[in-house]
Structure formats: structure tokens, C-alpha cells
Protein backbone atom coordinates (compact mmCIF):
# COMPACT_ATOMS: atom_id res chain seq x y z
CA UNK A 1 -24.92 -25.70 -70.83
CA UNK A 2 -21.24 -24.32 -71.16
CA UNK A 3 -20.44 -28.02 -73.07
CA UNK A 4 -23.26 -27.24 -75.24
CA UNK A 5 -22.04 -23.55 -76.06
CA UNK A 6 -18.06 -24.61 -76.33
CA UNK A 7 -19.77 -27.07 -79.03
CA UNK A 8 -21.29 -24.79 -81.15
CA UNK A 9 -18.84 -22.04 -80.56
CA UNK A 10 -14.84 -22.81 -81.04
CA UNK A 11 -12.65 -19.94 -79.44
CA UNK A 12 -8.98 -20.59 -79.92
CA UNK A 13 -6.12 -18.15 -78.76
CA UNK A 14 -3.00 -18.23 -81.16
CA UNK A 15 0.82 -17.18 -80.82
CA UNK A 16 3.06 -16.70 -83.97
CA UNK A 17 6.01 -18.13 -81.44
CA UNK A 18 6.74 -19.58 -78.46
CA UNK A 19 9.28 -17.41 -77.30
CA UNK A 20 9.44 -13.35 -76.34
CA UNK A 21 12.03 -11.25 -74.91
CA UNK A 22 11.46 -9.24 -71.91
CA UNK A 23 8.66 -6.93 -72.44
CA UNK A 24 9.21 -7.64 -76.76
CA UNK A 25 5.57 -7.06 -78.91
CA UNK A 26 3.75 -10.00 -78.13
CA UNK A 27 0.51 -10.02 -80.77
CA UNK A 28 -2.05 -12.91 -79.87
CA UNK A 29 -4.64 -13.61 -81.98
CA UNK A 30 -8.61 -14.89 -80.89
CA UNK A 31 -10.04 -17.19 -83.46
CA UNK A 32 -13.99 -17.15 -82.51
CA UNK A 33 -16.03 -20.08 -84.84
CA UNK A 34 -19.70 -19.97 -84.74
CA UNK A 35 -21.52 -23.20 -85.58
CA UNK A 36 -24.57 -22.57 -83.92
CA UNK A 37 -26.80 -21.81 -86.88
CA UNK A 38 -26.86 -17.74 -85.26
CA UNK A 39 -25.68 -14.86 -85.91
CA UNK A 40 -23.86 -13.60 -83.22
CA UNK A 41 -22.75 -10.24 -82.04
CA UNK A 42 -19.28 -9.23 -80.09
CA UNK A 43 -17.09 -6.13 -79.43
CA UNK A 44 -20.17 -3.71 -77.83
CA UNK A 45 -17.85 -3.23 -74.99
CA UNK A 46 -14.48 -3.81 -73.35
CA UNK A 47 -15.73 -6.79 -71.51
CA UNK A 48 -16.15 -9.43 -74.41
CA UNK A 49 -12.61 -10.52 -74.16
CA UNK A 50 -10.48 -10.68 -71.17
CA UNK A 51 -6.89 -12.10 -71.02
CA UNK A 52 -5.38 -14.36 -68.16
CA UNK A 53 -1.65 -14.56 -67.99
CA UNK A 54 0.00 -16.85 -65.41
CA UNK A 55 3.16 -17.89 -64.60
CA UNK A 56 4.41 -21.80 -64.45
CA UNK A 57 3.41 -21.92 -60.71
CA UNK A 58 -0.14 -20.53 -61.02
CA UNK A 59 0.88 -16.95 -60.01
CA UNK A 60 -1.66 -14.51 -61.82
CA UNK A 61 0.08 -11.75 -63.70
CA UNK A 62 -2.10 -8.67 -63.40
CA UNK A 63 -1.87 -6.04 -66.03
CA UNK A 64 -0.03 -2.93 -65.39
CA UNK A 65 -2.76 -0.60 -66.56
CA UNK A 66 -6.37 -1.14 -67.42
CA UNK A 67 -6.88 -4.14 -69.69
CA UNK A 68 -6.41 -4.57 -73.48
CA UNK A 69 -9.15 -2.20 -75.41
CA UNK A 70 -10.78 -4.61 -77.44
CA UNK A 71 -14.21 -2.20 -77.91
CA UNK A 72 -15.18 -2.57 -81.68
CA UNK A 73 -18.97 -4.33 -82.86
CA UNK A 74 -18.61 -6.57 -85.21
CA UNK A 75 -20.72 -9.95 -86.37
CA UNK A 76 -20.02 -13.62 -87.00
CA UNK A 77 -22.58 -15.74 -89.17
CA UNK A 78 -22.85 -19.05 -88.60
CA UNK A 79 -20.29 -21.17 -90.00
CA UNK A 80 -17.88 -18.15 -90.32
CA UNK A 81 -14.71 -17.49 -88.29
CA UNK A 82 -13.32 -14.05 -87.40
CA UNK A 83 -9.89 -13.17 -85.82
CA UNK A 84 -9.49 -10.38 -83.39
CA UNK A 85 -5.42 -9.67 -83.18
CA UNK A 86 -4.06 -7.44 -79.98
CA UNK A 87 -1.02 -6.75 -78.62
CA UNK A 88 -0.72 -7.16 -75.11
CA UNK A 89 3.00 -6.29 -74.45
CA UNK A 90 1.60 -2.95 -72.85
CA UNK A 91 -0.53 -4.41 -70.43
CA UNK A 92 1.47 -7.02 -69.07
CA UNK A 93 4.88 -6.63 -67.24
CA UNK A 94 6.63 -9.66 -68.58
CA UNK A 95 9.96 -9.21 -67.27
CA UNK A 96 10.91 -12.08 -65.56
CA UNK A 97 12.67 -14.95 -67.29
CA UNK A 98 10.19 -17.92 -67.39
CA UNK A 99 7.17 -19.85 -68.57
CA UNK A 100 3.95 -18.33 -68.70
CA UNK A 101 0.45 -19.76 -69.84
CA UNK A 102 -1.86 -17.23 -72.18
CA UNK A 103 -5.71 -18.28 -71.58
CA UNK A 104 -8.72 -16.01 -73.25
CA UNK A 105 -12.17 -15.55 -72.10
CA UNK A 106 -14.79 -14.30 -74.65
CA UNK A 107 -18.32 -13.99 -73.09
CA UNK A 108 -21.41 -14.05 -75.69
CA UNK A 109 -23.58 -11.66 -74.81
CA UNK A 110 -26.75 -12.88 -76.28
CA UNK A 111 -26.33 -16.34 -74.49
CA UNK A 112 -24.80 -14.99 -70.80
CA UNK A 113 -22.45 -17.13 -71.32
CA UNK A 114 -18.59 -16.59 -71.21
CA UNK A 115 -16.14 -20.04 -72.83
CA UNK A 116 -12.37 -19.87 -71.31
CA UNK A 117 -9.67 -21.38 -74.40
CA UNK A 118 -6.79 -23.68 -73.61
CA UNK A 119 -3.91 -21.92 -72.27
CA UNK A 120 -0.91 -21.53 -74.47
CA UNK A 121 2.62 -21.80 -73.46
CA UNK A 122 5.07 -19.57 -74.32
CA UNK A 123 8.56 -18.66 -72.61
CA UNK A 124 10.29 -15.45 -71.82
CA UNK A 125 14.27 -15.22 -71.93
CA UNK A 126 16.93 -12.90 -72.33
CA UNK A 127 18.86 -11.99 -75.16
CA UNK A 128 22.42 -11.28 -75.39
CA UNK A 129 23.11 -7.54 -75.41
CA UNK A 130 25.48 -6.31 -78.28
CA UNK A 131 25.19 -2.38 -78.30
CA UNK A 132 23.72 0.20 -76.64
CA UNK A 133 23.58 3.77 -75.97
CA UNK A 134 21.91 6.76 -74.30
CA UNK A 135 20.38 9.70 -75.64
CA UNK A 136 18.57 12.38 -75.11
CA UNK A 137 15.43 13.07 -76.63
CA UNK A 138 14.99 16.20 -79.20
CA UNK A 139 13.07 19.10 -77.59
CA UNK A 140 9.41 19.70 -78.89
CA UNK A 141 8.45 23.26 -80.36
CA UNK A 142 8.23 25.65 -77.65
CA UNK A 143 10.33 23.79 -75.21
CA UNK A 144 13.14 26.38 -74.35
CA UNK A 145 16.40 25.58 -75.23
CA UNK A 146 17.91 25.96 -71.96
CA UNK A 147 15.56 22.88 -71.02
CA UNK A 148 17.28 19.67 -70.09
CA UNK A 149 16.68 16.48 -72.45
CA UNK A 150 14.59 13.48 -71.34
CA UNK A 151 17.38 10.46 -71.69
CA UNK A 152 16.38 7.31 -73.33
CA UNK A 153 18.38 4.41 -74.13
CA UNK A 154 18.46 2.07 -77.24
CA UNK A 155 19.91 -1.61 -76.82
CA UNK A 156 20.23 -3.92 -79.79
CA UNK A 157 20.06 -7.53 -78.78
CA UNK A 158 20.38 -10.71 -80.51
CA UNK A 159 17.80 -14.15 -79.86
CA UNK A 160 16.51 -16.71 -81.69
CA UNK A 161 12.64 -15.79 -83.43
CA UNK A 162 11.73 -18.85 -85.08
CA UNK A 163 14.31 -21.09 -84.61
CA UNK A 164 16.45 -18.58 -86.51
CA UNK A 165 19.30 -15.72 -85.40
CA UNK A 166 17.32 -12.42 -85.48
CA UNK A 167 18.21 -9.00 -83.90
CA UNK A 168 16.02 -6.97 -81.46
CA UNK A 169 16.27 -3.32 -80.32
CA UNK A 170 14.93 -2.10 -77.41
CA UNK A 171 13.99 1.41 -76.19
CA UNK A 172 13.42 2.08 -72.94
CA UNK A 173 14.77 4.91 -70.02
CA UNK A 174 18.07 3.43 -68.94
CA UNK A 175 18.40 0.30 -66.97
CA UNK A 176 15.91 -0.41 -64.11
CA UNK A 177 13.84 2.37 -66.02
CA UNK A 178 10.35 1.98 -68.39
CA UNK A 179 10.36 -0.08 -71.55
CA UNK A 180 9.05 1.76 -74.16
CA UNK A 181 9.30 -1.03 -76.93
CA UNK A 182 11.01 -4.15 -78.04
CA UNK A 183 10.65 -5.18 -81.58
CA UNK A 184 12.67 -7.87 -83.86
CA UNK A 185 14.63 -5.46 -86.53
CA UNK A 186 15.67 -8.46 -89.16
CA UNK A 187 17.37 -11.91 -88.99
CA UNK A 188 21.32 -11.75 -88.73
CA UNK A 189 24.22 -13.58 -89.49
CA UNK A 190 26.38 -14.82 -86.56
CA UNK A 191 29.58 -13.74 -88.10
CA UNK A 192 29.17 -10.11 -88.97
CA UNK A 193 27.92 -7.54 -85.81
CA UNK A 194 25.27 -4.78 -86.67
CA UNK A 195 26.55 -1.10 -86.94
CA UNK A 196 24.49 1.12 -84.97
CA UNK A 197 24.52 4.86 -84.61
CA UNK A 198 22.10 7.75 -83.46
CA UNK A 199 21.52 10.54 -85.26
CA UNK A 200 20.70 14.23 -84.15
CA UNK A 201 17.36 14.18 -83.66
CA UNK A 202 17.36 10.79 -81.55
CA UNK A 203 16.85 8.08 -84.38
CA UNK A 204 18.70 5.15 -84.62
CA UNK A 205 20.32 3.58 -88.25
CA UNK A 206 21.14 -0.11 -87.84
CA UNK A 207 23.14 -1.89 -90.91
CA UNK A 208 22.92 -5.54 -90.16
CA UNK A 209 23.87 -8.35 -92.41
CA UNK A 210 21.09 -10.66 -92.97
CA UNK A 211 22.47 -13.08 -95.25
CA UNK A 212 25.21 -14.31 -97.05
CA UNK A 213 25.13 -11.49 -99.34
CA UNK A 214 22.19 -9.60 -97.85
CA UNK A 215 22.36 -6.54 -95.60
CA UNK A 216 18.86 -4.59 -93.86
CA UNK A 217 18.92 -0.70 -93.18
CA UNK A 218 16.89 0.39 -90.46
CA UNK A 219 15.89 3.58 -88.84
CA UNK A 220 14.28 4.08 -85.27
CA UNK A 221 12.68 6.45 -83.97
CA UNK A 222 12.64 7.36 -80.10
CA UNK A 223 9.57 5.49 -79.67
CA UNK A 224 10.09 2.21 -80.82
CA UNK A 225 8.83 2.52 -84.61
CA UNK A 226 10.91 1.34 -87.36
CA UNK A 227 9.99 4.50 -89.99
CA UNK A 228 12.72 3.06 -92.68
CA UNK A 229 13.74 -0.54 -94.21
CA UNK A 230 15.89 -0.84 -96.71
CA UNK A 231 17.73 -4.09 -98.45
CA UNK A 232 21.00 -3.79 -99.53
CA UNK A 233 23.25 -6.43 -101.54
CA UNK A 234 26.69 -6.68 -101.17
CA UNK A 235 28.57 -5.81 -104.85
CA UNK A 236 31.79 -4.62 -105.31
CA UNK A 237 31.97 -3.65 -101.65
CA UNK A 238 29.96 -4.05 -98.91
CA UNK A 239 27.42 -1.36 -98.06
CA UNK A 240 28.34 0.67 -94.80
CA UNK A 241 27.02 3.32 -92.67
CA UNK A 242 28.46 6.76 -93.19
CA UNK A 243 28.24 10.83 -91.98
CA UNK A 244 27.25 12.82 -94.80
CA UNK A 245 26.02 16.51 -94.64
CA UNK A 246 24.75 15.67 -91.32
CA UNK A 247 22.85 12.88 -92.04
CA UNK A 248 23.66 9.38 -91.72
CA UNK A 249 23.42 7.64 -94.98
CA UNK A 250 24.40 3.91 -96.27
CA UNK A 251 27.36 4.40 -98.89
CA UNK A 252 28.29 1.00 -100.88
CA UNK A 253 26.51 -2.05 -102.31
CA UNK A 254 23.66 -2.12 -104.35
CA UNK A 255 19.71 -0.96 -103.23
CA UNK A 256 17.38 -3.58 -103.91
CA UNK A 257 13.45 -3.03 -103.67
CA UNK A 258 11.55 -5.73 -101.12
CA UNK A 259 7.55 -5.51 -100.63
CA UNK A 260 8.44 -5.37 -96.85
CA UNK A 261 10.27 -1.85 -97.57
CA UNK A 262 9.18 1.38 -95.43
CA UNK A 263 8.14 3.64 -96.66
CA UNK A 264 5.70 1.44 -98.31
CA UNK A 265 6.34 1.72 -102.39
CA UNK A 266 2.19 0.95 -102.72
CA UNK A 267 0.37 3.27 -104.54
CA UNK A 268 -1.57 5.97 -102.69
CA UNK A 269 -0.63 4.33 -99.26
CA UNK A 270 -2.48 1.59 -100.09
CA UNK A 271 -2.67 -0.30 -96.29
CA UNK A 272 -3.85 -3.75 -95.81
CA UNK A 273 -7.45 -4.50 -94.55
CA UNK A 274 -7.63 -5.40 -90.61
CA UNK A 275 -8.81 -9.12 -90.05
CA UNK A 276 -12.37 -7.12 -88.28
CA UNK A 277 -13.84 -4.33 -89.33
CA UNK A 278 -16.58 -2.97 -86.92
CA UNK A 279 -19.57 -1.76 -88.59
CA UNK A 280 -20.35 1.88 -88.09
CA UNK A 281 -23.63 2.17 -87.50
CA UNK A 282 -24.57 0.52 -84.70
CA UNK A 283 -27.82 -2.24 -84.99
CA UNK A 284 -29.90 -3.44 -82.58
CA UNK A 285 -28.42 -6.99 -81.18
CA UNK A 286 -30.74 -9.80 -82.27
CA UNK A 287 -32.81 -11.50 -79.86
CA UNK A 288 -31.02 -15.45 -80.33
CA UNK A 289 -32.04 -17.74 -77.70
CA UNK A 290 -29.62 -19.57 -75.86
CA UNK A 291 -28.63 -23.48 -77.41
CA UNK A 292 -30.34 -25.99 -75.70
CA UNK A 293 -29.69 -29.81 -75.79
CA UNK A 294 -30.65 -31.90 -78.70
CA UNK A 295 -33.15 -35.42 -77.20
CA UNK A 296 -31.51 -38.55 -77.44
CA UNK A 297 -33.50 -41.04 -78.93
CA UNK A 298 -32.90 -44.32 -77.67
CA UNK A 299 -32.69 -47.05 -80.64
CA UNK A 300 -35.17 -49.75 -80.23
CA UNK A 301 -34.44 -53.02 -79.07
CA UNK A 302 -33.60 -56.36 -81.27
């Protein structure tokens, strides 16, 4: 029976690399293909897909907290394929410098069945640290002054993403402490280091060069989300981060305007559809019998 369901049902699980830093965002995506000539129903609970990480050796990883949520109904028609994406950098402590193989388990409901994928390698390393600093984070209303800070730490790193140079900041509480995020900030040049400084209320700027001519402008906050991109092109000087009226600020070169810029420049905050969209009303499932084997017919003799 399970050849007979992996036959009419493809599930493949999907990396966009092959190589993470410690602990970096690490989206996978679930390709489900249904050939069986059903409609078939997933996401009524948490328990449709599960994720398996192990390392090289066959040591199971367990997740740190309670699996990825991946609640959220939604239908495939035969002949259709749908993508579920997740992050599971959260869930997983992948610290440790190594190999690890990614397998996914989707269980159809309607069937009682559950098909495993084909694990996917992908490695962990470290990347070369070239800044860091502590800080401490800014107090929320009502916290009284007097109050000491909660420290954080930001560490810009550069590794490869792609087979190209790209650089990666990290947040986390100090070393030894919890990792809060680590997320690729733009590709770099080899010859030029990033200029990094933190401003009053905890955010980071970064001005790296990202080309020959080409710099990126980037603002952190304290929890790992990059709130501003900007492009810059070198003209009759190079652009440059700088203190002005208490705010940092890039002084120099010339702005250039990039779909990828944030704040988005789309009208009315136009965002882009997610690959599922559960339905909101919920339907009853549909009763679908389980596949069963097609006869053979033996050919008749000459």
C-alpha cells in the first residue's frame, strides 16, 4: 500500500542552499503532488507534517520547543501541487559544525497513511566574525528608569550563500547565551569591510559595499528584523555612515531605488500572496477511499 500511495502522491522537501550558519533562518519548503484522481485535504492539525533532522552519524536532533506549527486547512486537486514553506531555525538547535540530513513526513488523513521524503543534505559551518558589539536593550513604557538594561549582542559575519561572499548578522545574548536570529544582510566585496554602528535605541546601521560600485544600507532592530534597505552608488565620493542630530544617517553617493527596498515603495502595502492560503470556513473532509492496486492482466500467449 505505501508504494501505491508514494505513486499517486509525490512529497518532496526543498532547500534554497546547502549551507547555514549556526542557528541562521533555515526556510524548507514541502512540495505535496496529488495524482490520485482525489481531492485531498491537509493542514486540520499540527500533525500533518513532522520534520526529522539528523546528524551524519544517525544522531536524532530533537527540537528545542514543541514542533514547527504547520496548522492551516487547505486542499490539493488532483494533478495540482501546493508548497507549504516553514522556517525551522527556531525549533532546531543547529549549533554544531557538521552535516545534517532534513527528511519530512506528511500523513494523509483520508488514507491513514503517512509517506517519509528523501532526506536532504545540507551542512552547517562557521563564519568568520568581523564586528561585534554589546548593547543594551531600550526600556519599554513603564519600565522605571532606574531599571537595568537587558544586554544583547550583534555580530556581523561573513560566509559564502550561494557560492558567493555575503554578510550575516547575528543577534543573540552574548557568547554562550540565546540566539535570537541570524539572517544574510547583502553580498559583499572582499576588499572593502562593512561599517557598523548602534544607535540609541538599540538598532544597528550596516554600510556594506556590495559591488564594484554598489553599496547596501541596512538597519536592525534588536530582534533580528531588517526594518530598512537602501542601495547606494558610489559618485563623486563614496557614501558613508555619519552622526547627525542624533541619528545615524548615510552622507555621500547617490540613492538609487531597488524593488527589494524596505520600506516597501508598493502602493498601499501591497504584500505578496503566501504559496497556501487556508480556507476560512472550514468543510467537511470528503469521504475518498484509500488507492488500491490496479489487476495485471497477463498478455496472452503466441
Amino acid at each position: 500500500m505505501c508504494v501505491i500511495v508514494q505513486a499517486q502522491v509525490q512529497v518532496t522537501v526543498e532547500l534554497e542552499k546547502d549551507r547555514f550558519l549556526p542557528r541562521e533562518t533555515l526556510p524548507v519548503r514541502v512540495k505535496v503532488v496529488n495524482f490520485s484522481g482525489q481531492t485531498l485535504v491537509f493542514g486540520e492539525d499540527n500533525e500533518w507534517l513532522q520534520f526529522q533532522v539528523e546528524t551524519e552519524t544517525g544522531e536524532e536532533i530533537p527540537p528545542i520547543t514543541d514542533p514547527p506549527p504547520v496548522k492551516g486547512r487547505f486542499t490539493v486537486e488532483s494533478s495540482i501541487r501546493a508548497t507549504k514553506e516553514i522556517d525551522i531555525s527556531p525549533y532546531y538547535a543547529l549549533e554544531q559544525a557538521g552535516r545534517y540530513l532534513l527528511t519530512a513526513k506528511v500523513y494523509i488523513r483520508q488514507w491513514g497513511k503517512q509517506i517519509s521524503t528523501k532526506a536532504v543534505k545540507f551542512d552547517v559551518s562557521n563564519g568568520a566574525v568581523l564586528w561585534e558589539q554589546a548593547f543594551g536593550l531600550p526600556l519599554e513604557n513603564g519600565d522605571p528608569s532606574g531599571q537595568p538594561r537587558q544586554i544583547r549582542r550583534y555580530v556581523l559575519q561573513q560566509a559564502k550563500r550561494l557560492k558567493a561572499m555575503s554578510l550575516y548578522a547575528r543577534v543573540d545574548d552574548g557568547p554562550g547565551g540565546k540566539v535570537h536570529r541570524v539572517m544574510p544582510v547583502c553580498s559583499m566585496v572582499s576588499f572593502n569591510t562593512p561599517k557598523a554602528q548602534v544607535d540609541p535605541k538599540g538598532n544597528l546601521h550596516v554600510l556594506c559595499q556590495s559591488g564594484g560600485r554598489e553599496y547596501t544600507y541596512s538597519v536592525i532592530d534588536p530582534d533580528g528584523q531588517i526594518k530598512v534597505r537602501r542601495q547606494y552608488l558610489i559618485a563623486s565620493d563614496r557614501p558613508r555612515l555619519d552622526f547627525r542630530d542624533g541619528n545615524i544617517v548615510v552622507v555621500g553617493g547617490f540613492k538609487l531605488t531597488r524593488p527589494d527596498d524596505l520600506p516597501s515603495k508598493k502602493k498601499g502595502g501591497e504584500e505578496p500572496e503566501p504559496i497556501i492560503v487556508p480556507e476560512n470556513k472550514p468543510r467537511p473532509i470528503p469521504k475518498i477511499k484509500p488507492p488500491v492496486p490496479v489487476p495485471t492482466t497477463n498478455s496472452p500467449r503466441r
